[in-house]
Structure formats: structure tokens, C-alpha cells
C-alpha atoms as a PDB file:
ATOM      1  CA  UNK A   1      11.097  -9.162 -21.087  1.00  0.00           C
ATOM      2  CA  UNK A   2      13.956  -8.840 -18.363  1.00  0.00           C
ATOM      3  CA  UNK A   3      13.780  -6.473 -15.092  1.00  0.00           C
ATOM      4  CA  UNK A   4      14.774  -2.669 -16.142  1.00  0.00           C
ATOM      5  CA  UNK A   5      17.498  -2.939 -13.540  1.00  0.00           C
ATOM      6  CA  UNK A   6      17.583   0.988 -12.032  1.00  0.00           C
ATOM      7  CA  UNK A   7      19.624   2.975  -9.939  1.00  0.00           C
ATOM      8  CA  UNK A   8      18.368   5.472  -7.223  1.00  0.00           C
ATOM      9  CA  UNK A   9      20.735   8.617  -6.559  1.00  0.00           C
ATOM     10  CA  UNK A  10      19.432   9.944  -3.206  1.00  0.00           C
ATOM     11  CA  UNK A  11      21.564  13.277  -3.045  1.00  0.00           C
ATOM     12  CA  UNK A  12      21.544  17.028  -2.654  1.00  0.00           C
ATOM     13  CA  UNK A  13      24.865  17.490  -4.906  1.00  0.00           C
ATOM     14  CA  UNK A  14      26.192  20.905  -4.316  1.00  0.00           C
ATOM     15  CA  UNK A  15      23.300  23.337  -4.581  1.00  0.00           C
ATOM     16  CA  UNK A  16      24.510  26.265  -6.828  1.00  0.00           C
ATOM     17  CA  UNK A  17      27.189  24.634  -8.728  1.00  0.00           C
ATOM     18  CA  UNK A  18      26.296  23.155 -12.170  1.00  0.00           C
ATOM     19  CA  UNK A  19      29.708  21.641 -12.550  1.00  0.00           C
ATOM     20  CA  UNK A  20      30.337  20.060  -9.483  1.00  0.00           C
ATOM     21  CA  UNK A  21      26.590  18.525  -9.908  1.00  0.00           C
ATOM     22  CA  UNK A  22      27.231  17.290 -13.201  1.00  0.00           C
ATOM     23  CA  UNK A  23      30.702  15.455 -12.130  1.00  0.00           C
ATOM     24  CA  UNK A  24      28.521  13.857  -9.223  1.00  0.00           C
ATOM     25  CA  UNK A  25      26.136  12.277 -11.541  1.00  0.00           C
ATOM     26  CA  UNK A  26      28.997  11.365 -13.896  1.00  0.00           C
ATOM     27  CA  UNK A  27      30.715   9.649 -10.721  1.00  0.00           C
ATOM     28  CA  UNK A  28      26.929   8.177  -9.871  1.00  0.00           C
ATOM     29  CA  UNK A  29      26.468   7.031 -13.728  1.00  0.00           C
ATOM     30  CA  UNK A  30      29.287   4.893 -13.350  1.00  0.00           C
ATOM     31  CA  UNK A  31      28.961   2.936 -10.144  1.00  0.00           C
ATOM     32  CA  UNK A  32      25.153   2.707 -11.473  1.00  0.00           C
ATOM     33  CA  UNK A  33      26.492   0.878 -14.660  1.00  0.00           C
ATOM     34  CA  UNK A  34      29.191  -0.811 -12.706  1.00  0.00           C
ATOM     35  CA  UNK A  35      25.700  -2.341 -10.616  1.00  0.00           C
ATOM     36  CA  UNK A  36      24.262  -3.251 -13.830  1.00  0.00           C
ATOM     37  CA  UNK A  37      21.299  -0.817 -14.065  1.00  0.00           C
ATOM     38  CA  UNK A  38      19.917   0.565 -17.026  1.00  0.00           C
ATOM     39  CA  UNK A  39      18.327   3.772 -15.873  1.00  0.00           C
ATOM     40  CA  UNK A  40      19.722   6.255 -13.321  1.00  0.00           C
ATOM     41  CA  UNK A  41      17.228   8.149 -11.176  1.00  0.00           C
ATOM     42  CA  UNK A  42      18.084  11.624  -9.972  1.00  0.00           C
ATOM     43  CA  UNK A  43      16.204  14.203  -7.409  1.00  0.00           C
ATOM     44  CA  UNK A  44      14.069  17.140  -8.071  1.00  0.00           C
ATOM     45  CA  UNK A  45      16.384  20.338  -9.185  1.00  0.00           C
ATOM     46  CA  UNK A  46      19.674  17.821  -9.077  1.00  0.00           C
ATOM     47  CA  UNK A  47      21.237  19.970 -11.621  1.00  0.00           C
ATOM     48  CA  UNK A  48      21.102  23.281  -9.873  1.00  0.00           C
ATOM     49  CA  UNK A  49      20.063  22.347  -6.319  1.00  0.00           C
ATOM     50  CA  UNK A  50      16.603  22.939  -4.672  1.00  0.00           C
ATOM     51  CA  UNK A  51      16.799  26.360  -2.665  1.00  0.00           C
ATOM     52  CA  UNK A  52      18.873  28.549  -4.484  1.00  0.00           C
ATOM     53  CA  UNK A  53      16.632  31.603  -4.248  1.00  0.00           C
ATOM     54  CA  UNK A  54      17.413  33.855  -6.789  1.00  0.00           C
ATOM     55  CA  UNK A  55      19.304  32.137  -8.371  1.00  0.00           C
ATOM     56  CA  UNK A  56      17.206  30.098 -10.051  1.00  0.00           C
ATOM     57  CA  UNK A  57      16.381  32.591 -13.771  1.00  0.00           C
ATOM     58  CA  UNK A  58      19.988  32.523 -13.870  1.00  0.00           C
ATOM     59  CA  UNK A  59      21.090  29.217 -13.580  1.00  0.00           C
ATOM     60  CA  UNK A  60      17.662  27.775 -15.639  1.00  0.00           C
ATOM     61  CA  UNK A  61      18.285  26.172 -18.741  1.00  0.00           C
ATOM     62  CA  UNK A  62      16.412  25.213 -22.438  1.00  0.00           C
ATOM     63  CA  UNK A  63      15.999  21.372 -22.510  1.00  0.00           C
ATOM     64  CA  UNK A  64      18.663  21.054 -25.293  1.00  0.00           C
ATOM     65  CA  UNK A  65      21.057  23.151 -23.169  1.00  0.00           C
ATOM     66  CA  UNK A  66      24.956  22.722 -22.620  1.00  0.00           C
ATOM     67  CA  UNK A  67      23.893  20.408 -19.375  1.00  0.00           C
ATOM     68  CA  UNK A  68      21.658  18.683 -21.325  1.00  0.00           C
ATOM     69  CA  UNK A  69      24.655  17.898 -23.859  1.00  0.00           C
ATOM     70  CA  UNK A  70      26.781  16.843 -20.787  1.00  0.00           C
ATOM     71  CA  UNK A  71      24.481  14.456 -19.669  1.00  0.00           C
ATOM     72  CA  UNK A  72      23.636  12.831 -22.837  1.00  0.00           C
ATOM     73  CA  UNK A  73      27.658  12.403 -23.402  1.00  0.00           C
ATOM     74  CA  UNK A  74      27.879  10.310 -19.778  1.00  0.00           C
ATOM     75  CA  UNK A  75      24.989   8.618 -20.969  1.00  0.00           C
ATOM     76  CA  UNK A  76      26.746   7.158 -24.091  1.00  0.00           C
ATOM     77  CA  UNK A  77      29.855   7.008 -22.102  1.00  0.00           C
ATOM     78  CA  UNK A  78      28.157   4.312 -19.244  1.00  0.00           C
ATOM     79  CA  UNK A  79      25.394   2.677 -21.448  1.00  0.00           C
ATOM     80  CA  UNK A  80      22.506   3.761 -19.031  1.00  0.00           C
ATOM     81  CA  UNK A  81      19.614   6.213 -19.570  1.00  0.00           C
ATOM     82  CA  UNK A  82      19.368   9.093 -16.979  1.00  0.00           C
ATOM     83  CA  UNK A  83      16.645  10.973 -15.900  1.00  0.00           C
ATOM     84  CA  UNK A  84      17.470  14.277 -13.737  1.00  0.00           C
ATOM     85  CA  UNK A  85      15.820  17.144 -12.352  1.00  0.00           C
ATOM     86  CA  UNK A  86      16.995  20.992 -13.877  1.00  0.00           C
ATOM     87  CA  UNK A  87      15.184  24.193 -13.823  1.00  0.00           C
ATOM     88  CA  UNK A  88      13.943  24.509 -17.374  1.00  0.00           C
ATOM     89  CA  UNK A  89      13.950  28.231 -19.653  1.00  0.00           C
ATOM     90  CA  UNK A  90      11.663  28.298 -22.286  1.00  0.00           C
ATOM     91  CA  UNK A  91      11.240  31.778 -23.684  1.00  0.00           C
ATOM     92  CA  UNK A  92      10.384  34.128 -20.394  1.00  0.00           C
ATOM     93  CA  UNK A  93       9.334  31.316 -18.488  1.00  0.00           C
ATOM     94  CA  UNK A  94      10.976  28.943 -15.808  1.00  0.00           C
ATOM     95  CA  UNK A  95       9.463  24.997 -14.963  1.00  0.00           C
ATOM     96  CA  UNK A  96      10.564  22.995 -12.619  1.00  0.00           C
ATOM     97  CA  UNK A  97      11.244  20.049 -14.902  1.00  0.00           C
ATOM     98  CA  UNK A  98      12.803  16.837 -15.314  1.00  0.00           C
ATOM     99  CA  UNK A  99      14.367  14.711 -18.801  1.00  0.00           C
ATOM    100  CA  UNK A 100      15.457  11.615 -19.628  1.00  0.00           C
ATOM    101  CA  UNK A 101      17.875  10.877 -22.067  1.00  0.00           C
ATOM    102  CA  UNK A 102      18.558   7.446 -23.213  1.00  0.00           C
ATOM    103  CA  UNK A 103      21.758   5.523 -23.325  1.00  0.00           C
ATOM    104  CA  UNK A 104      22.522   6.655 -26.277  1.00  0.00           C
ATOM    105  CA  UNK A 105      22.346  10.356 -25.740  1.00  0.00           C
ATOM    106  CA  UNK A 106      19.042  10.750 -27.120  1.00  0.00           C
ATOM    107  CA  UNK A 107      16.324  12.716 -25.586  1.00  0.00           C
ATOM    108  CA  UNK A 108      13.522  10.348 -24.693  1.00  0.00           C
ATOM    109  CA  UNK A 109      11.250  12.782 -22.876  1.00  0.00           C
ATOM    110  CA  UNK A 110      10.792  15.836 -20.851  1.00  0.00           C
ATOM    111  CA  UNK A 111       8.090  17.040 -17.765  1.00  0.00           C
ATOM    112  CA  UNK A 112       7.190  20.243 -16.372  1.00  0.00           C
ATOM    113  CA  UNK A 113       5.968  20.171 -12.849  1.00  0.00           C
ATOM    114  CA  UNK A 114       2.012  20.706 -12.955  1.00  0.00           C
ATOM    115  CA  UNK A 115       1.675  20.906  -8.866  1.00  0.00           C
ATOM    116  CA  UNK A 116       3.439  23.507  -7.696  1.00  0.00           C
ATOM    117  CA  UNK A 117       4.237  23.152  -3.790  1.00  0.00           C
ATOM    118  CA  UNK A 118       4.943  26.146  -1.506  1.00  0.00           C
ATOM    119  CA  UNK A 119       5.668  29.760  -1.818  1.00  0.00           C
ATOM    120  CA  UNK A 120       9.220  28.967  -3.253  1.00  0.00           C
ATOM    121  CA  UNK A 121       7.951  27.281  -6.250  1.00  0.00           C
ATOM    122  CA  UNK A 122       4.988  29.284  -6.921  1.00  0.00           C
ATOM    123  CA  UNK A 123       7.510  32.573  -6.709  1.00  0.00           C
ATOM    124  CA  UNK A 124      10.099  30.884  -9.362  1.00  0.00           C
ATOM    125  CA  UNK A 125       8.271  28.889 -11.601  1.00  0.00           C
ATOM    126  CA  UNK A 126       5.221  28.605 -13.943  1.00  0.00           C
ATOM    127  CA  UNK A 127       3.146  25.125 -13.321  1.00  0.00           C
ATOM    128  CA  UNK A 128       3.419  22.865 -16.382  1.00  0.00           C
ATOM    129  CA  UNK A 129       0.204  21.668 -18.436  1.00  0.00           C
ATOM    130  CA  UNK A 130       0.573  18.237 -19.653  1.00  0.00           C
ATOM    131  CA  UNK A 131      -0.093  15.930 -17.035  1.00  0.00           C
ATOM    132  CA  UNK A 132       0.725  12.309 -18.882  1.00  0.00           C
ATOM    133  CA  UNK A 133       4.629  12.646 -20.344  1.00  0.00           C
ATOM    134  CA  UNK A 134       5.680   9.066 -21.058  1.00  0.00           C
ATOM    135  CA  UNK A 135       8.947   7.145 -23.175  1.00  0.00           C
ATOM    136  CA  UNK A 136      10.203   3.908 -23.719  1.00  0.00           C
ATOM    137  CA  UNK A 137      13.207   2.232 -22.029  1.00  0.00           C
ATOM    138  CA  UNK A 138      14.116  -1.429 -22.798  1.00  0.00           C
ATOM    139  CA  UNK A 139      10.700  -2.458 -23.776  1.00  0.00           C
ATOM    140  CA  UNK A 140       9.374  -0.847 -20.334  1.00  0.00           C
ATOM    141  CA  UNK A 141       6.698   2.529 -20.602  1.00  0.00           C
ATOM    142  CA  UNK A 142       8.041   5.055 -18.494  1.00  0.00           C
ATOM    143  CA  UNK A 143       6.189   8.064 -17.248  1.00  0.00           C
ATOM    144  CA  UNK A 144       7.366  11.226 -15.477  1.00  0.00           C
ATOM    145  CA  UNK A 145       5.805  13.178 -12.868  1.00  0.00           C
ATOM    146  CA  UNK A 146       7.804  15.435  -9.950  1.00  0.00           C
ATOM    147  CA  UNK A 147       7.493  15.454  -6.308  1.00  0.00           C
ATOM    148  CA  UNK A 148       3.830  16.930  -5.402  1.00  0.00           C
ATOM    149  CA  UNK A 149       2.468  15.208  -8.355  1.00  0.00           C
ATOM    150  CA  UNK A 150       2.360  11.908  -6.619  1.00  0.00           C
ATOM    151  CA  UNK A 151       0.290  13.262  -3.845  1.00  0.00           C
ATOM    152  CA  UNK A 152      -2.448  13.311  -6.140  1.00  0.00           C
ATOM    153  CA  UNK A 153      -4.185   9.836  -6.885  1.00  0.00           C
ATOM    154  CA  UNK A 154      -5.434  11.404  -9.988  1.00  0.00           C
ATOM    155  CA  UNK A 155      -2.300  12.029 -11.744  1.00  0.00           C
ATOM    156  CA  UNK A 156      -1.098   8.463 -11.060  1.00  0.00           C
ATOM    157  CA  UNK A 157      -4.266   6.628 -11.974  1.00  0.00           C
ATOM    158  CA  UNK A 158      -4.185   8.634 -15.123  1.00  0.00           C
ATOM    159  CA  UNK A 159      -0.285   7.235 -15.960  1.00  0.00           C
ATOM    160  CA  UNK A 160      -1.634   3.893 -15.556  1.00  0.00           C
ATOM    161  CA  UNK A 161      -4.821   4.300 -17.545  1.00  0.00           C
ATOM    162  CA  UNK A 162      -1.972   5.046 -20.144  1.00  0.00           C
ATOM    163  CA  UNK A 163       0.235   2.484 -19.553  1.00  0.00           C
ATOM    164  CA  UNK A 164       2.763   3.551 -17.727  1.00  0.00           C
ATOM    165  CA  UNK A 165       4.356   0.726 -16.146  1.00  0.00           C
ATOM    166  CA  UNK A 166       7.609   2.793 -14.364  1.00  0.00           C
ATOM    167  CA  UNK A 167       6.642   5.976 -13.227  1.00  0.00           C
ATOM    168  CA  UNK A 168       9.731   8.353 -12.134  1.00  0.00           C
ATOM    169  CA  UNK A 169       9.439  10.621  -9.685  1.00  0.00           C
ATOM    170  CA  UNK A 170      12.140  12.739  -8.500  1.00  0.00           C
ATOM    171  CA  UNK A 171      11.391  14.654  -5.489  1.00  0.00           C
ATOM    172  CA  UNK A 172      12.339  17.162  -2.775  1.00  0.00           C
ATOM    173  CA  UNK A 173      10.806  15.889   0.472  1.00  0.00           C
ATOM    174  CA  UNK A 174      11.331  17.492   3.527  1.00  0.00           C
ATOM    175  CA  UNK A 175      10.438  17.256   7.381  1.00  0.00           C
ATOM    176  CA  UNK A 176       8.061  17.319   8.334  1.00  0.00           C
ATOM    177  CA  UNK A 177       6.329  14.646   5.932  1.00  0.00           C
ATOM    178  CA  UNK A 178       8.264  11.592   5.587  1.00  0.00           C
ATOM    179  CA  UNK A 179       5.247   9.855   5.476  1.00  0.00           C
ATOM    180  CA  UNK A 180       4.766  10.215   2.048  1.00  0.00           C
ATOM    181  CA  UNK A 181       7.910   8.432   0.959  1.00  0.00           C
ATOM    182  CA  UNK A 182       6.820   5.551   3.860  1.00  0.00           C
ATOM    183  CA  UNK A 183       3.064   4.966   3.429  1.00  0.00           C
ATOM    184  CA  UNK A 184       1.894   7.284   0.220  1.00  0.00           C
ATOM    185  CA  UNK A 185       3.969   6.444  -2.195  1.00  0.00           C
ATOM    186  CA  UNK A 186       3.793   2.417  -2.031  1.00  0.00           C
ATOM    187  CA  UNK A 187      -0.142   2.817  -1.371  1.00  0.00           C
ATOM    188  CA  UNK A 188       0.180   5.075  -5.609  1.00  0.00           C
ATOM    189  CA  UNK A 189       2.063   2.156  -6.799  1.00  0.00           C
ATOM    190  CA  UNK A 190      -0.456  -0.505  -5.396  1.00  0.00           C
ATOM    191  CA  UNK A 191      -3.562   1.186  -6.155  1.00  0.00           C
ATOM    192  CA  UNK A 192      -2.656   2.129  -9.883  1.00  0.00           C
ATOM    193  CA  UNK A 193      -0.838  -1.328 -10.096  1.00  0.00           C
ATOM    194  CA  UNK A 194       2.522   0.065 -11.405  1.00  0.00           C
ATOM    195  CA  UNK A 195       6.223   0.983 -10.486  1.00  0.00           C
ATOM    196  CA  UNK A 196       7.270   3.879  -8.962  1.00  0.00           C
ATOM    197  CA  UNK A 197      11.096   5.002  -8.659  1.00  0.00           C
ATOM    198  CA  UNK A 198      10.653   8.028  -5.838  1.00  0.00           C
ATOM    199  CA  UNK A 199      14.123   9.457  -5.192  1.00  0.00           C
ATOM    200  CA  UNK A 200      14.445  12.377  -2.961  1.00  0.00           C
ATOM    201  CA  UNK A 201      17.084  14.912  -1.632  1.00  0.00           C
ATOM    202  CA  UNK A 202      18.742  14.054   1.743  1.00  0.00           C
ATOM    203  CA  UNK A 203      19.950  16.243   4.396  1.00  0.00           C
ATOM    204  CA  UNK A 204      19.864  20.254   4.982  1.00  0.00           C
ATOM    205  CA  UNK A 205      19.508  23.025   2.034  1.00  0.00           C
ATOM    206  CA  UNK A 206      19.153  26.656   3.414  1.00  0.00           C
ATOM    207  CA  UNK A 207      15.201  26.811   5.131  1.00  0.00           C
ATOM    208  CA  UNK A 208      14.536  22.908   3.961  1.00  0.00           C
ATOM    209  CA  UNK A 209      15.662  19.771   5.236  1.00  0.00           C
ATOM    210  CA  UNK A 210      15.243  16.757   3.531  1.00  0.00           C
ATOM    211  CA  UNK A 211      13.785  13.539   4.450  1.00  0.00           C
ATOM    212  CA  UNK A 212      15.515  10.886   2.038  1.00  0.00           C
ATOM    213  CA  UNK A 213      14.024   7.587   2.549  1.00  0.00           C
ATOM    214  CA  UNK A 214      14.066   7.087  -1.509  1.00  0.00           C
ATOM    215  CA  UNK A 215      12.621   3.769  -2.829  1.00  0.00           C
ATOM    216  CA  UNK A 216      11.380   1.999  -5.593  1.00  0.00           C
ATOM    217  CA  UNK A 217       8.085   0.620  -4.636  1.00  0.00           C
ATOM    218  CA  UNK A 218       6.236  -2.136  -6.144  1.00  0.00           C
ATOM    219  CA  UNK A 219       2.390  -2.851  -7.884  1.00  0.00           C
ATOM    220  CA  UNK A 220       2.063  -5.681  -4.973  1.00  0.00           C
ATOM    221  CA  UNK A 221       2.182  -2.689  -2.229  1.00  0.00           C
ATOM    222  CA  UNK A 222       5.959  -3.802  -1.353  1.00  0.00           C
ATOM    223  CA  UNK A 223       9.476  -1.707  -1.516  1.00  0.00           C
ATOM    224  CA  UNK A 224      11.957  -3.020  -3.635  1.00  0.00           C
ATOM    225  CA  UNK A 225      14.706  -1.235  -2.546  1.00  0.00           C
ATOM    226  CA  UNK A 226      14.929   1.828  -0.049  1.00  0.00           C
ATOM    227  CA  UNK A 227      17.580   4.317   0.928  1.00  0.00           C
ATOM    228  CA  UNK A 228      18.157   5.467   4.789  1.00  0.00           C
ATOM    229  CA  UNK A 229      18.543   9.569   5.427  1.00  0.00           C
ATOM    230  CA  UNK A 230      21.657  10.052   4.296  1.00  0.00           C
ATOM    231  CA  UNK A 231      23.475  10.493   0.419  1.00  0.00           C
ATOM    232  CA  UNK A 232      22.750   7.025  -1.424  1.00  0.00           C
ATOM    233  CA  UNK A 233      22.796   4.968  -4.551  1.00  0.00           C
ATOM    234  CA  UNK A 234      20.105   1.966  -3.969  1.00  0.00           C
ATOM    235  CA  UNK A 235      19.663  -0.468  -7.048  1.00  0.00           C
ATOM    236  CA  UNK A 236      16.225  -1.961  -7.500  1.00  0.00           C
ATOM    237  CA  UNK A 237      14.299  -3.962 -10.563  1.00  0.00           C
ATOM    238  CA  UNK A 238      11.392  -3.071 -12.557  1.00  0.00           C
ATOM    239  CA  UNK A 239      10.111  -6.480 -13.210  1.00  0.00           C
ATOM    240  CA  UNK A 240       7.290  -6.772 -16.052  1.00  0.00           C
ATOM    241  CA  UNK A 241       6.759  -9.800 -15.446  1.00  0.00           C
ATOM    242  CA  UNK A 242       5.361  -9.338 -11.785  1.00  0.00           C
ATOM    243  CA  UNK A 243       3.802  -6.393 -12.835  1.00  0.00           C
ATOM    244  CA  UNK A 244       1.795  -8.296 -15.724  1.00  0.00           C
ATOM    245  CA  UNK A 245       0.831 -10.757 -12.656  1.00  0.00           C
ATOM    246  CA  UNK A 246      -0.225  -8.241 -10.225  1.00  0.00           C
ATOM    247  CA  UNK A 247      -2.320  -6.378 -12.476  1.00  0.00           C
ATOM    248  CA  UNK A 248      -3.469  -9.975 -13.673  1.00  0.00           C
ATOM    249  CA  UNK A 249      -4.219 -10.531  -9.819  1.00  0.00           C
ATOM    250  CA  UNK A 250      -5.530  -7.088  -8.685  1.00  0.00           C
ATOM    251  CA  UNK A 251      -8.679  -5.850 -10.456  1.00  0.00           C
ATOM    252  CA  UNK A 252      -8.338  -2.306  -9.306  1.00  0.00           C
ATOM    253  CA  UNK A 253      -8.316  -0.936 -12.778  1.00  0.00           C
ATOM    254  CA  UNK A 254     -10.715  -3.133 -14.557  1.00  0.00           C
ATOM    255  CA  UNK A 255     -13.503  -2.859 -12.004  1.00  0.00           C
ATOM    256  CA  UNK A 256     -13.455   1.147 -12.209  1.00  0.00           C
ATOM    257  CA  UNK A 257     -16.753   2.428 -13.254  1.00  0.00           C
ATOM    258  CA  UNK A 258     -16.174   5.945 -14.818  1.00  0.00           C
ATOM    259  CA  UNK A 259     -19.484   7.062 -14.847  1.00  0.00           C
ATOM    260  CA  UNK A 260     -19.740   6.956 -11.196  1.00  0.00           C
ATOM    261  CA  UNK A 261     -16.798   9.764 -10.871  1.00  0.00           C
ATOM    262  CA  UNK A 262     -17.785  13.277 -12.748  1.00  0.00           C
ATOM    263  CA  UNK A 263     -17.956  14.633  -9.698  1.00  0.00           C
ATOM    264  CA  UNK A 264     -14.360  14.469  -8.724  1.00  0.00           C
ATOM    265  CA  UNK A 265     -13.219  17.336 -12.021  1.00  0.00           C
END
């Protein structure tokens, strides 16, 4: 099976403005495709921007909503699936979520944040409930988690116990923790022996200011590709072949015993 060749967008777009968001992905969806990937990787909230305050009931949409139809149209339009972060409405409630739609315009699968971080979230949205939201891309299981998630070794460990083999994570890390994106997130991808495609905001956005430092980090421990601090596309491979090696190699997940951890739930 080839490399799921995919594209990082480390960006803050314009935070408030739908429109001007959605022509930056449509602009990012076609040097992605131009660079031959497959999948396009956007930040947490890329849709609406991160600290918008208020703002946020209003500008929240349903997963099959008009910027949901937008996207899936540039998907078909440059042959690549994206996956993007959007504040999602379902009935009286508002997740922080995240879909992919496939190249062609499909809906493959959407994620509702389950770890809330800081007062801003907790004020705005309701923490989602299931933790394991997978799809497949080009032969390759993809899983979804946002931001925070990652922190937790338990909600990796559990993609891979699933079979998650790419595991997106859009994010909005800020100063001062840029350590996650440098040590944390490579250490998730080599313990649970899989992919993950971490893609942050970059630069200032109202009280926040974010780290950047995107990458796509490896189940051998290494980065693949990383961004610098500033806006970005990086281009990086999900190989399944080295992954089939390194978990071959690595006996992390078949020398667990089970039994051992009750205590940790």
C-alpha cells in the first residue's frame, strides 16, 4: 500500500470570518494537491477561528452545514480529503469538533472534543462522549482526536488498540507549552506505535498566542515533517509499510498485560 501523502496547514486564517477562512483552505487545498497529498490537515476551530468569544453560538454550525457543503465541493474540486476544525450545533448544544470529508465530497467522519481545556472552552462548549471516531482514507485507518486529547496516553493507546494507524489531531497550542508539540507528541506516536498529523495555530489571537511547531510524527519516535512558528503548509507521508515494521519491531502493544491496569479508570 503506498504512503498517504498529507498536507499540514499551520494557520490562524482570519478569526471571525467564515468566508475568508473557507477561501484560505480552498487556496491551501490546491497547493496541497499541487504537492501531491491526499489528505489536508487543518487546526482546531479553522473555520471560525479559536478566540472569538461570543461569538462562537452564532457562528457554530450542524455537521451537514453550508461550510460543510463548501468544503466537500473543494474537496471534489482538488482530489484530496480534508479534515478541519468548526464549532459544531447540534440541537442547543455547541462541540468543539472536527470532520473529514473525502475527496469526493463525502463525509467520512466527525469528532467532538472529549477534553475540554481552559475556562474558554468549558464556558462555550459541551465535552463530546465518544472517545474512538475513526474512517478510512486510501486503504489507511484514520482516527480523530483534538488538541488536549493527545495529552492523555489513554486516548491514544485506545486509537491504536483499534487500529488506528493515522491519528489527526488539530490543535490550538499556545505559549507557554510548546513542549508538547516537541517532546509529547512524538513520545504518543512512539509509544502507541502509530502516526500522528498534529497541526496547530501560529501566531497571536486576542488573550492566546500560538506556538506552531506542527508536525507529523512517526511510530519510530522520529518527525517526518515539521513547521517553524509562523503560517505553513509542510507535506509529510504516512507510510504503512514502516508502520507495519515498527510495530513488527516494537512490542509495546503486544506485551501489555491488561489485568495489571484497573486501577488507572
Amino acid at each position: 500500500m503506498p504512503p498517504l501523502r498529507t498536507a499540514l496547514l499551520q494557520s490562524s486564517g482570519r478569526p471571525g470570518s467564515v468566508d475568508a477562512n473557507l477561501a484560505a483552505l480552498d487556496e491551501a487545498a490546491a497547493r496541497a494537491a499541487a504537492a501531491g497529498a491526499r489528505l489536508l490537515v487543518c487546526p482546531e476551530l479553522f473555520l471560525t477561528g479559536y478566540a472569538i468569544g461570543d461569538a462562537v453560538p452564532e457562528l457554530a454550525e450542524p455537521a451537514d452545514g453550508p461550510s460543510a457543503r463548501a468544503i466537500a465541493d473543494l474537496c471534489v474540486r482538488h482530489g484530496l480529503a480534508v479534515h478541519y476544525g468548526y464549532p459544531e450545533r447540534s440541537g442547543d448544544a455547541v462541540f468543539n469538533a472536527a470532520q473529514l470529508i473525502g475527496p469526493d465530497g463525502a463525509p467520512l467522519a466527525n469528532y467532538r472534543k472529549t477534553h475540554l481545556f481552559g475556562s474558554f472552552e468549558e464556558k462555550w462548549f459541551t465535552p463530546g462522549e465518544n472517545p474512538v471516531v475513526q474512517a478510512e482514507l486510501d486503504g489507511v485507518r484514520v482516527g480523530l482526536l483534538i488538541c488536549y486529547d493527545v495529552e492523555f496516553p489513554e486516548n491514544v493507546r485506545a486509537h491504536a488498540l483499534a487500529g488506528t494507524e493515522l491519528l489527526l489531531v488539530p490543535t490550538a497550542l499556545m505559549h507557554p507549552f510548546p513542549f508538547v508539540a516537541e517532546a509529547v507528541v512524538p513520545v504518543r506516536a512512539f509509544e502507541s506505535q502509530l502516526y500522528i498529523a498534529y497541526v496547530n495555530r501560529a501566531g497571536r489571537e486576542g488573550e492566546f498566542d500560538f506556538t506552531g511547531l506542527s508536525c507529523l510524527a512517526g511510530p519510530d519516535g522520529t518527525v517526518r515533517a515539521r513547521a517553524g512558528r509562523g503560517e505553513e503548509l509542510v507535506v509529510g507521508e504516512a507510510d504503512p509499510g514502516l508502520l507495519a515494521a515498527s510495530r513488527a519491531a516494537n512490542p509495546y502493544l503486544q506485551d501489555r498485560v491488561p489485568g495489571l491496569y484497573g486501577s488507572l479508570v
